[in-house]
C-alpha atoms as a PDB file:
ATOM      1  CA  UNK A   1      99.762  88.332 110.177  1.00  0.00           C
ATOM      2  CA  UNK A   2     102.714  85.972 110.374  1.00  0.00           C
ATOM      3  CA  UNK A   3     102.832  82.901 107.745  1.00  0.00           C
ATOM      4  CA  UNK A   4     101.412  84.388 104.736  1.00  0.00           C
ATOM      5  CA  UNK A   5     103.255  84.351 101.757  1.00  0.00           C
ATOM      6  CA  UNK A   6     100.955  86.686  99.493  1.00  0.00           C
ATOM      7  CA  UNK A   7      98.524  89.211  99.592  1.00  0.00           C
ATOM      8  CA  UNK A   8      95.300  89.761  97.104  1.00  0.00           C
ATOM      9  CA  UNK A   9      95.918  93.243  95.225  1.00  0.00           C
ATOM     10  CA  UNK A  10      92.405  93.984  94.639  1.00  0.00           C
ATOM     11  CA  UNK A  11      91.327  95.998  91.586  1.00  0.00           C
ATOM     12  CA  UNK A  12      89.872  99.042  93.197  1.00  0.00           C
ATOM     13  CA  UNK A  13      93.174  99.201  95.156  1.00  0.00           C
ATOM     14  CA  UNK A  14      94.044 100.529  91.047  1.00  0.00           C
ATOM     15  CA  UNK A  15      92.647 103.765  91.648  1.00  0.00           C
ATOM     16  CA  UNK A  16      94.281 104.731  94.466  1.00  0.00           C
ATOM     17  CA  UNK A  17      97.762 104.065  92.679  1.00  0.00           C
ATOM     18  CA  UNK A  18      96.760 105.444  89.771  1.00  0.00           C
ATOM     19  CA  UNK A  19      96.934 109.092  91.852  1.00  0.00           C
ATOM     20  CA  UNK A  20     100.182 108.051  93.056  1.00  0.00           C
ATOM     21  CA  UNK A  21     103.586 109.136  91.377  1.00  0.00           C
ATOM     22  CA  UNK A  22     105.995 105.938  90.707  1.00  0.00           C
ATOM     23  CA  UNK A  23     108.009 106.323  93.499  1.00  0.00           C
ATOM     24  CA  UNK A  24     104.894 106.411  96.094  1.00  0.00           C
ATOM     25  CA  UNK A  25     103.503 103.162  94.524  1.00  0.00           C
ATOM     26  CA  UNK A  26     106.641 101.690  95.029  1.00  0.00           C
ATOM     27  CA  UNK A  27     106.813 102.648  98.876  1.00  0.00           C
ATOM     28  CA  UNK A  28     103.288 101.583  99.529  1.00  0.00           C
ATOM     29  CA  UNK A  29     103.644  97.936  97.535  1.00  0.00           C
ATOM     30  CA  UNK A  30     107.034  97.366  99.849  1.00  0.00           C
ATOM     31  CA  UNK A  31     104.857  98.411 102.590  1.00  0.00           C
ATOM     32  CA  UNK A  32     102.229  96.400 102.164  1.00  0.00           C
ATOM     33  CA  UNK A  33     104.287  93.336 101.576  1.00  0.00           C
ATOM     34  CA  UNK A  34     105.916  94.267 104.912  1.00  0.00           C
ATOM     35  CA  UNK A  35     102.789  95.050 106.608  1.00  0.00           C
ATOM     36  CA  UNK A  36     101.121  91.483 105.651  1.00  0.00           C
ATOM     37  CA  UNK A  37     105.038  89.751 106.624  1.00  0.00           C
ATOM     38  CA  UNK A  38     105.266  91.348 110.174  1.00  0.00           C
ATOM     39  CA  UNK A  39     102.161  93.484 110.714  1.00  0.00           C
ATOM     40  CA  UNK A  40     104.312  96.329 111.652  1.00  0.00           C
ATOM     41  CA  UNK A  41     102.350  99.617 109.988  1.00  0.00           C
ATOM     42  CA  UNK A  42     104.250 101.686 108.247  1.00  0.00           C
ATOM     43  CA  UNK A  43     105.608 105.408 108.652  1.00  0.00           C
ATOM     44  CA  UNK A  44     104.202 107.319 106.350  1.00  0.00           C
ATOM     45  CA  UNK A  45     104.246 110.885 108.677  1.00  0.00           C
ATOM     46  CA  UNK A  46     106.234 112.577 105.403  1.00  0.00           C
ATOM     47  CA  UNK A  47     103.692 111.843 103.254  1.00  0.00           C
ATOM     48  CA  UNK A  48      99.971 112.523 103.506  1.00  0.00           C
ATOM     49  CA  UNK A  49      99.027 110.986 100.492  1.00  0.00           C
ATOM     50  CA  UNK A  50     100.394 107.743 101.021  1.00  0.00           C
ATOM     51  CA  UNK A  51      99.459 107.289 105.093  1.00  0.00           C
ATOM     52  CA  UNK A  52      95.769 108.250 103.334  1.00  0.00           C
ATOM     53  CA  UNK A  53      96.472 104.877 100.450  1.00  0.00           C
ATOM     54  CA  UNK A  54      97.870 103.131 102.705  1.00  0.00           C
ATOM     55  CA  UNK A  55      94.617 103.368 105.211  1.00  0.00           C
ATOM     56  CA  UNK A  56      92.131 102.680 102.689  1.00  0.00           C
ATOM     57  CA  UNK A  57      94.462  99.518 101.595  1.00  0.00           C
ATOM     58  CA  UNK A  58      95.448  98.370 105.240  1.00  0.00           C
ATOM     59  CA  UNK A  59      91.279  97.509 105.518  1.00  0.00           C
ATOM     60  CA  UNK A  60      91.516  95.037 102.506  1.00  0.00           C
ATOM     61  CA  UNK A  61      95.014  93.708 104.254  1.00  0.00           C
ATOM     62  CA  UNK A  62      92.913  93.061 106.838  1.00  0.00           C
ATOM     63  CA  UNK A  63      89.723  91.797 105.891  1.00  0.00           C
ATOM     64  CA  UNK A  64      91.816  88.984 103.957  1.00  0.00           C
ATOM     65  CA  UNK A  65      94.171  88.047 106.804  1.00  0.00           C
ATOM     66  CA  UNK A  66      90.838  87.244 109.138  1.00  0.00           C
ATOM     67  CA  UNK A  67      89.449  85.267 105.620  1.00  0.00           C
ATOM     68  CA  UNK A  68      93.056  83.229 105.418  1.00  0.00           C
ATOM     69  CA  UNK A  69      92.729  82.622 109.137  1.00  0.00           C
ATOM     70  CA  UNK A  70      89.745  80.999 108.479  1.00  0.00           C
ATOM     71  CA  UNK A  71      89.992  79.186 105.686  1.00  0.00           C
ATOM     72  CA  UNK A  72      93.041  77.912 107.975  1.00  0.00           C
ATOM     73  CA  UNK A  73      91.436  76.828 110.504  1.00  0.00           C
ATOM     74  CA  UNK A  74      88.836  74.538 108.738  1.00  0.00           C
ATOM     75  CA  UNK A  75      91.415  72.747 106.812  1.00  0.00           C
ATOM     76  CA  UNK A  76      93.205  72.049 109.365  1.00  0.00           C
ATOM     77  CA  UNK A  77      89.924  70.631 110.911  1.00  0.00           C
ATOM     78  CA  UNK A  78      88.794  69.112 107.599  1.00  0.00           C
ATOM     79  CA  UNK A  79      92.330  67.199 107.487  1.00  0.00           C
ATOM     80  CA  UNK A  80      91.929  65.963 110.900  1.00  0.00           C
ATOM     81  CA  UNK A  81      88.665  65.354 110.637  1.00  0.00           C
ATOM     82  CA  UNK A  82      90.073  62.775 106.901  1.00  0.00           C
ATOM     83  CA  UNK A  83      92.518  61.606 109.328  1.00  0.00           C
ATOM     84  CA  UNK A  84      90.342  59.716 111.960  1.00  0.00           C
ATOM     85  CA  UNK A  85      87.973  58.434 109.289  1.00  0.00           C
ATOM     86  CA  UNK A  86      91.301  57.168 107.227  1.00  0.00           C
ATOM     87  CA  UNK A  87      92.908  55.532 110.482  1.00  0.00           C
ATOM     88  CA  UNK A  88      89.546  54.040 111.134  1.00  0.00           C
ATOM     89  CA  UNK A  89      89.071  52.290 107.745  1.00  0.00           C
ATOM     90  CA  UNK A  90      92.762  51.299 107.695  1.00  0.00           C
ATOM     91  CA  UNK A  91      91.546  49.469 111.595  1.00  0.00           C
ATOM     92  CA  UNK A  92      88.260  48.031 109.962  1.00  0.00           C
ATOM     93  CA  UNK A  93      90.650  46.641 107.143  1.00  0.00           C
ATOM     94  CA  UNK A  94      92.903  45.276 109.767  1.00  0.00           C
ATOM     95  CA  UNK A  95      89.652  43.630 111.598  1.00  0.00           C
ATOM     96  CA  UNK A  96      88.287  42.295 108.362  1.00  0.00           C
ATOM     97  CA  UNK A  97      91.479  40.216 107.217  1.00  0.00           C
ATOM     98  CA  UNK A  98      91.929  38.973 110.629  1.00  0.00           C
ATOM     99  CA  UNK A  99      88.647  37.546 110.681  1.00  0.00           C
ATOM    100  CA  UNK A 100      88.801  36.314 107.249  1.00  0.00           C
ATOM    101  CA  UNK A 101      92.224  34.495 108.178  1.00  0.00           C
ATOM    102  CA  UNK A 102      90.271  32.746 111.411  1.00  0.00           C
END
């Protein structure tokens, strides 16, 4: 998941951590910042609850690293794609005084 900077908390993620006691929602935030950073999934074998949150959340985790990928890729494409058409105006220009100078 390498890159990202951020992750979308989504609303319904709410309920889940409104079952949680403080310290749990602290444990599965740091994880999920950790999980998004390096992808590695957290341990969460001492506590049921949380491996449960953090299974339901890990989908959303998911769902928006495939959506950043994408979004990615097409601006990367779209600025390519603005850099031929600006290189080819900036030639035309070239062209056009050339010829007017003749």
């Amino acid at each position: 998941m390498s890159g990202k900077t951020s992750f979308v908390m989504h609303i319904r993620h709410l309920d889940v951590f409104a079952d949680l006691p403080g310290d749990d929602v602290k444990r599965l935030m740091l994880a999920m910042g950790e999980y998004v950073e390096s992808g590695i999934i957290p341990d969460f074998s001492d506590n049921p609850e949380l491996k449960m949150a953090f299974k339901f959340v890990r989908a959303d985790l998911d769902r928006e690293a495939v959506k950043w990928e994408q979004t990615k890729k097409s601006r990367i494409e779209a600025g390519r794609k603005g850099g031929i058409a600006s290189a080819e105006r900036r030639e035309q220009n070239k062209q056009t005084k050339l010829n007017e100078q003749d």
